[in-house]
Protein backbone atom coordinates (compact mmCIF):
# COMPACT_ATOMS: atom_id res chain seq x y z
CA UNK A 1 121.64 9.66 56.75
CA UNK A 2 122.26 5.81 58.31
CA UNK A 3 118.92 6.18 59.57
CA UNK A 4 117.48 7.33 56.72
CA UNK A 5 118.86 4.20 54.86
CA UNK A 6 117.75 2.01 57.58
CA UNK A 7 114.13 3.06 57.13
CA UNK A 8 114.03 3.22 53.33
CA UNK A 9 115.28 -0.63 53.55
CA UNK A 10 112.61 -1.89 56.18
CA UNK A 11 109.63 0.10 54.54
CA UNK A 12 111.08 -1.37 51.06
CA UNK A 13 111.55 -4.79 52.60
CA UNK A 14 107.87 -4.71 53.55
CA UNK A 15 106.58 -3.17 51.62
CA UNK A 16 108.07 -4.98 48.22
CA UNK A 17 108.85 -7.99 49.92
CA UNK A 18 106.27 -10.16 49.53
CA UNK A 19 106.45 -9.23 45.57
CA UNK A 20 109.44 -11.38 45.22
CA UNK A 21 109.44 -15.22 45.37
CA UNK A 22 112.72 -17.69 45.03
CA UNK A 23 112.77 -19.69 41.55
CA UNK A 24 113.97 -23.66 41.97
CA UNK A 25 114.59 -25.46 44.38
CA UNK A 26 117.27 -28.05 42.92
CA UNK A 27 119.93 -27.34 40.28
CA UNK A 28 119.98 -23.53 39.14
CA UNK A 29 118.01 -21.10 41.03
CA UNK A 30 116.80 -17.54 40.75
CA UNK A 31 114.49 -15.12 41.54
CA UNK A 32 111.04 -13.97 40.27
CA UNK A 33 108.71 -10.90 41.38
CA UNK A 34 104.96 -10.40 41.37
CA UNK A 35 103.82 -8.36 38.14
CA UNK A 36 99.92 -9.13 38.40
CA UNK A 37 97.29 -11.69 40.36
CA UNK A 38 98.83 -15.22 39.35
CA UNK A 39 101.04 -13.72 37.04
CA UNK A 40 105.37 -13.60 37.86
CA UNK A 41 108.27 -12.90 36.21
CA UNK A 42 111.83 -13.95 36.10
CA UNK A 43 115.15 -14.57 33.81
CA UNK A 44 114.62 -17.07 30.98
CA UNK A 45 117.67 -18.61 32.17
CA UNK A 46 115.95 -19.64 35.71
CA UNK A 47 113.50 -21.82 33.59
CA UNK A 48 114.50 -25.34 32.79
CA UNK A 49 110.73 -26.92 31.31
CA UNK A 50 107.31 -25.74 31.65
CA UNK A 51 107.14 -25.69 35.58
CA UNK A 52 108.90 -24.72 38.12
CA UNK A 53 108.93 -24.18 41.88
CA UNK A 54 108.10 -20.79 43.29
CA UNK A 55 108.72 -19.96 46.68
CA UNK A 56 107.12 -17.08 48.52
CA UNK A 57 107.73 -14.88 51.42
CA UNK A 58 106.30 -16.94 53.94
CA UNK A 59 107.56 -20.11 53.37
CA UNK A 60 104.86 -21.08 51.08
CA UNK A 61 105.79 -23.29 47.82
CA UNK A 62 103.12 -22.94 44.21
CA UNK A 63 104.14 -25.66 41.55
CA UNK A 64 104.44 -22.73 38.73
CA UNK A 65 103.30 -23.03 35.07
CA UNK A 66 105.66 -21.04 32.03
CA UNK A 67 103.41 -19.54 29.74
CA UNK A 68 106.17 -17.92 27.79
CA UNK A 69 109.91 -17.62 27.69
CA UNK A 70 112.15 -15.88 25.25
CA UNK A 71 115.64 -16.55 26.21
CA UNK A 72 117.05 -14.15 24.02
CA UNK A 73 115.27 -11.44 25.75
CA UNK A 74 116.34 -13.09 28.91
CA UNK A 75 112.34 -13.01 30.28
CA UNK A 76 109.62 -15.46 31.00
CA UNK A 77 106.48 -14.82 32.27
CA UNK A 78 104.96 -17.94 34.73
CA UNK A 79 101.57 -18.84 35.87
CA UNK A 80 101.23 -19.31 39.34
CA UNK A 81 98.82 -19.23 42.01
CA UNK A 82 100.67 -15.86 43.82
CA UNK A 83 97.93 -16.01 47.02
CA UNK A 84 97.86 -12.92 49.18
CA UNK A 85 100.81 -11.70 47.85
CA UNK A 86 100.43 -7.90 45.58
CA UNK A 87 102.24 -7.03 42.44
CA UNK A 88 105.00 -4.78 42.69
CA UNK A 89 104.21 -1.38 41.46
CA UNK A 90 105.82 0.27 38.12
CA UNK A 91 108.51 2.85 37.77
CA UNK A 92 109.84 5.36 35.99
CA UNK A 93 112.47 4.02 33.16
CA UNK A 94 114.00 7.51 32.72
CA UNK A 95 116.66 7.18 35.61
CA UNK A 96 119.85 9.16 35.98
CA UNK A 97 123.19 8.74 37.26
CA UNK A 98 123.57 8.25 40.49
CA UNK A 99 119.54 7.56 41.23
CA UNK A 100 119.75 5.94 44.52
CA UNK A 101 118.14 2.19 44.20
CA UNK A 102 117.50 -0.98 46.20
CA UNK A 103 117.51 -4.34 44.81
CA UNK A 104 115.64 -7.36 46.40
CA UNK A 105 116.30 -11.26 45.58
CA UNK A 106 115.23 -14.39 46.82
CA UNK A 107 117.40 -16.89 45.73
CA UNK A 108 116.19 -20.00 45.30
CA UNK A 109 113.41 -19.63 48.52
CA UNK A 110 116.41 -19.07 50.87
CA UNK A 111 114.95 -15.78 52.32
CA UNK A 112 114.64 -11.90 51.47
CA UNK A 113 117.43 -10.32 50.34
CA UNK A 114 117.74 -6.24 50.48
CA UNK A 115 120.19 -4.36 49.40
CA UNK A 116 121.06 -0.50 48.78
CA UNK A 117 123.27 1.11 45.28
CA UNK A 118 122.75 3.52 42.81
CA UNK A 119 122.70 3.78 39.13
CA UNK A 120 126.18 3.59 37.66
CA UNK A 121 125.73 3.78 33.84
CA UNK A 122 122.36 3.47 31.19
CA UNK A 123 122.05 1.88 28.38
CA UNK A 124 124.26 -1.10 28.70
CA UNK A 125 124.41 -4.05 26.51
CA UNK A 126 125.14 -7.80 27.04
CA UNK A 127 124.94 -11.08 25.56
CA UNK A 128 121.61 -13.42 26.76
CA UNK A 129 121.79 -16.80 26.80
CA UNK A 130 121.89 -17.55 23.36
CA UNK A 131 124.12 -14.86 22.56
CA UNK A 132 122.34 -12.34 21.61
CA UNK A 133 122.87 -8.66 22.38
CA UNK A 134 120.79 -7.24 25.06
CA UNK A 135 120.69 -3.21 24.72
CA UNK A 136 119.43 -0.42 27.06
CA UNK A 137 120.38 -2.31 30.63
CA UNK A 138 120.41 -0.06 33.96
CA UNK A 139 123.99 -0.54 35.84
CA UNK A 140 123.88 -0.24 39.41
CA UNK A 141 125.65 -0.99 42.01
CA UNK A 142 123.74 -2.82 44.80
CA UNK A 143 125.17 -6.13 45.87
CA UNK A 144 123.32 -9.13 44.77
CA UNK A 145 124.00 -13.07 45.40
CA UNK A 146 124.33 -15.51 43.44
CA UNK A 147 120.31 -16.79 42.67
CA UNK A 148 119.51 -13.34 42.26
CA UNK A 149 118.56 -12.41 38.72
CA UNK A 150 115.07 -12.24 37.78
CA UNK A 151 114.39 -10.72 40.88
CA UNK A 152 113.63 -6.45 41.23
CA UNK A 153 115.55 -3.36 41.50
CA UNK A 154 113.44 -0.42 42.49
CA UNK A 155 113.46 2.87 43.64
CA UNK A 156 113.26 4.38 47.01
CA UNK A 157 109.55 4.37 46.82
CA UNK A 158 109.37 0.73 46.12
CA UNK A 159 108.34 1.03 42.35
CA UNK A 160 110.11 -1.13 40.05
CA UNK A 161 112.86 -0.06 37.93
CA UNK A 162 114.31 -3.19 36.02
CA UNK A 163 114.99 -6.83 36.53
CA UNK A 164 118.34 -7.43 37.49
CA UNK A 165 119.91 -10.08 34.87
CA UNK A 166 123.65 -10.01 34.73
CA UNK A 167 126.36 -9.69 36.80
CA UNK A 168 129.42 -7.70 35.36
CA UNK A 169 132.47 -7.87 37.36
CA UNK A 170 132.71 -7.16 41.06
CA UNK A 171 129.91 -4.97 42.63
CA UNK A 172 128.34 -4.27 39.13
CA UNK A 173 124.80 -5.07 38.08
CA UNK A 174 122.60 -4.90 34.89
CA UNK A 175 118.88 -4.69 34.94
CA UNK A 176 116.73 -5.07 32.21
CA UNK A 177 114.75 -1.57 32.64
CA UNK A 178 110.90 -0.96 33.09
CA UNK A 179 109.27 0.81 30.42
CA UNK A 180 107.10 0.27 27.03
CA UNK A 181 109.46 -2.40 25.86
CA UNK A 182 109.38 -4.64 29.16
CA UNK A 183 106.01 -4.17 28.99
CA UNK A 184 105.42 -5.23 25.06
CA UNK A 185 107.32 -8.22 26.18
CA UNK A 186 105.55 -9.23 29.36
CA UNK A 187 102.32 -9.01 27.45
CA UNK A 188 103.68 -11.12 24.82
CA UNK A 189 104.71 -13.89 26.53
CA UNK A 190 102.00 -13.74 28.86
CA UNK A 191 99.65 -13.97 26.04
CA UNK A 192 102.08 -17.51 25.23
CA UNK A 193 104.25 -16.30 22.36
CA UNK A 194 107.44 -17.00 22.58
CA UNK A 195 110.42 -15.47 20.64
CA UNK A 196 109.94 -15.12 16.67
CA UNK A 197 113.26 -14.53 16.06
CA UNK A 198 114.80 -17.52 13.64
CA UNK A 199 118.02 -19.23 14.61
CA UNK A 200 120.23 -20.58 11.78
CA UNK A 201 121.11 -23.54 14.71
CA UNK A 202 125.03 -23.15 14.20
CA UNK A 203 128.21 -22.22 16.68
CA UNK A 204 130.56 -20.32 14.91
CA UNK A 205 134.09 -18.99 15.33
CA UNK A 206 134.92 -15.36 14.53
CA UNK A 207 136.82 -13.93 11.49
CA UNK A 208 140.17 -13.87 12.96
CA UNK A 209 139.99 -17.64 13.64
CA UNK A 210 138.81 -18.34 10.11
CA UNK A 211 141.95 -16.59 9.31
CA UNK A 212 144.72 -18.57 11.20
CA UNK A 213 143.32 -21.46 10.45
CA UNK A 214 143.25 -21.54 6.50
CA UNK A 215 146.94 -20.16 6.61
CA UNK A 216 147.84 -22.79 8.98
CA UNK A 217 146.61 -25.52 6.49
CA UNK A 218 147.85 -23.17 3.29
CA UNK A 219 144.65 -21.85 2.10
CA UNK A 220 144.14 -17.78 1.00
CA UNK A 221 142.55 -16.18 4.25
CA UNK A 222 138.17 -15.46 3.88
CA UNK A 223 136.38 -13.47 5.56
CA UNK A 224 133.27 -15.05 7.49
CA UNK A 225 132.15 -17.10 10.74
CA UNK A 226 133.81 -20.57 10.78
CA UNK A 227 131.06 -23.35 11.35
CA UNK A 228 131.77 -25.22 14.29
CA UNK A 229 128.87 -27.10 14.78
CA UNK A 230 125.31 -27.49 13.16
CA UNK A 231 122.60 -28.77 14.91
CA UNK A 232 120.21 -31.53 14.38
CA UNK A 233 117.29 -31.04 12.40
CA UNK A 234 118.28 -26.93 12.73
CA UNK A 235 118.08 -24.67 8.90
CA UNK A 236 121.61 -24.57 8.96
CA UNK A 237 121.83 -28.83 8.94
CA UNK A 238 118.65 -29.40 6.52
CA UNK A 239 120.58 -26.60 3.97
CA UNK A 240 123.98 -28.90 4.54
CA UNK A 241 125.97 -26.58 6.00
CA UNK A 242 129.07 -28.64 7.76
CA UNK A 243 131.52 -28.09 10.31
CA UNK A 244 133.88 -26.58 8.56
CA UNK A 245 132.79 -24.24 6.60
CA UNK A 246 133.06 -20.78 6.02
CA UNK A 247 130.17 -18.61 6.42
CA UNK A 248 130.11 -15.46 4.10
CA UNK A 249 126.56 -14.21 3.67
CA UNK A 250 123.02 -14.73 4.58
CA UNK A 251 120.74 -12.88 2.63
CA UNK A 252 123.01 -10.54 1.20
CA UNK A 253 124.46 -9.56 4.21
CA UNK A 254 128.38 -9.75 5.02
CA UNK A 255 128.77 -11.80 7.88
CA UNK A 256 132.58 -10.73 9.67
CA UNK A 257 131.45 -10.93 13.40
CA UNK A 258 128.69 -13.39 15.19
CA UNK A 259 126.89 -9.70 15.71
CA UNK A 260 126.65 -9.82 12.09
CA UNK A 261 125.06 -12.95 11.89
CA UNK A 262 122.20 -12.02 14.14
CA UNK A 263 121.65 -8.68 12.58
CA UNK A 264 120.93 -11.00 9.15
CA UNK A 265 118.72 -13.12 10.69
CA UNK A 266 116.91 -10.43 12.59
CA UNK A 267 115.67 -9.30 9.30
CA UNK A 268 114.49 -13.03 8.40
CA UNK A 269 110.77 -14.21 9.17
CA UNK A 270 109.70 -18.05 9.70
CA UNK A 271 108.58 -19.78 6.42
CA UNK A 272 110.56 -18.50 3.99
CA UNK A 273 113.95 -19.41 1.98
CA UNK A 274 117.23 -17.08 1.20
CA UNK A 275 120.45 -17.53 -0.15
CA UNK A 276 123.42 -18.01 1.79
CA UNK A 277 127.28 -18.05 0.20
CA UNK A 278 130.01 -19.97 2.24
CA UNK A 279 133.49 -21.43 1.39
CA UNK A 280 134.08 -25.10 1.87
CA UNK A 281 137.94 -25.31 1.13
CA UNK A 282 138.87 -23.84 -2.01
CA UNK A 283 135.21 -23.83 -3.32
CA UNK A 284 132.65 -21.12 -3.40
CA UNK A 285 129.37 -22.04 -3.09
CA UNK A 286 125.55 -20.65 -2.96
CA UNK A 287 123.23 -22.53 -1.31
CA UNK A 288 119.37 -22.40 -0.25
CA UNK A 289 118.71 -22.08 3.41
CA UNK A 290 114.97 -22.44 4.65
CA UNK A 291 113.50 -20.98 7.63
């Protein structure tokens, strides 16, 4: 069985390899893999600007080119010339418990990385960088270093299985899995759209904080997000929502968790106007906010 293991990770290791390239060489760094001639892909969170530094197998550093990024996906897709090096082949996404896998990372161009799990749980969710849930991950547990999202997990036939994205607790991994979405995405961003989701621009506090705070100052308890912050020039500023207030609906819909909040605004497209009610002390009010 060792040996088994031992040749599954060199034929992997050379065969898949040369598919994955380090991200950054200063500040945060990551991993990226091969998809298609000139074409990569990593975490959104590995990409700080429009270029970047890739860093291939052999030692050999591209000045790389973003041609899309949606961060609440967690994915960009970068432009870079990948030389010699092939595109790491698709998977299935329908894995099952216990599927033995192999993940591979090269974090920040220090070297390969290889290393051997198996699926511990499907359809996972966490929060991306902007908070947003993430649903449908692939848990596994093959170790990974730090610098190693955006790079591959596969199978044991070297065909790609998910891009691992978030660490969750100790010897736990998520992967965003291969499949029609990752694809829909890839091709999206590749094509230089970015995200059309619309952001209100806000950080809020949860309903339970809402609530110890207006009894701590002697107000009746509401239910909504408290508005910690709006930001400059965002739809929540221009509308003149303030730190502050009280959040209660967007477009009709109750707003008790920050889940809540993108739910509403998932159902909001660019360019137009709704109605949002929030409490600013005693006062109700209903104002206009424009997207």
């Amino acid at each position: 069985m060792l040996n088994e293991i031992h040749e599954t990770v060199q034929r992997i290791a050379s065969e898949v390899g040369p598919s994955v390239v380090g991200v950054g060489r200063r500040g945060p760094q990551g991993t990226g893999v091969i998809i298609a001639d000139g074409t990569m892909l990593t975490n959104a969170h590995n990409v700080r600007g429009e270029t970047l530094t890739v860093t291939f197998d052999d030692g050999r550093t591209e000045k790389g080119r973003v041609l899309g990024a949606d961060y609440d996906a967690d994915l960009a897709v970068v432009s870079v010339d990948t030389g010699a090096a092939t595109a790491i082949a698709d998977g299935a996404s329908d894995v099952d418990l216990g599927t033995p896998v192999v993940a591979l990372s090269n974090p920040g161009g220090m070297g390969l990385r290889v290393t051997v799990g198996y699926v511990s749980g499907t359809e996972r969710s966490f929060r991306g960088p902007r908070g947003r849930v993430i649903k449908g991950s692939l848990e596994h547990t093959a170790p990974l270093l730090p610098g190693s999202s955006g790079g591959p997990v596969v199978d044991r036939d070297g065909r790609l299985l998910g891009i691992n994205t978030n660490r969750l607790g100790e010897g736990f991994y998520l992967a965003i899995p291969s499949g029609d979405h990752l694809t829909e995405t890839v091709d999206r961003l590749r094509e230089g759209e970015t995200s059309s989701r619309v952001r209100l621009g806000v950080g809020v506090a949860p309903n339970e904080v809402v609530h110890k705070l207006r009894r701590s100052v002697g107000l009746e308890p509401v239910d909504g997000l408290l508005i910690r912050h709006s930001e400059d020039g965002s739809p929540a500023e221009n509308a003149g929502i303030r730190e502050g207030d009280v959040l209660v609906t967007l477009n009709g819909a109750t707003l008790n968790t920050v889940d809540d909040l993108y739910d509403a605004l998932a159902d909001i497209e660019a360019g137009i106007t709704v109605v949002a009610t929030l409490v600013r002390g005693v006062e109700e009010l209903e104002i206009e906010v424009g997207f």
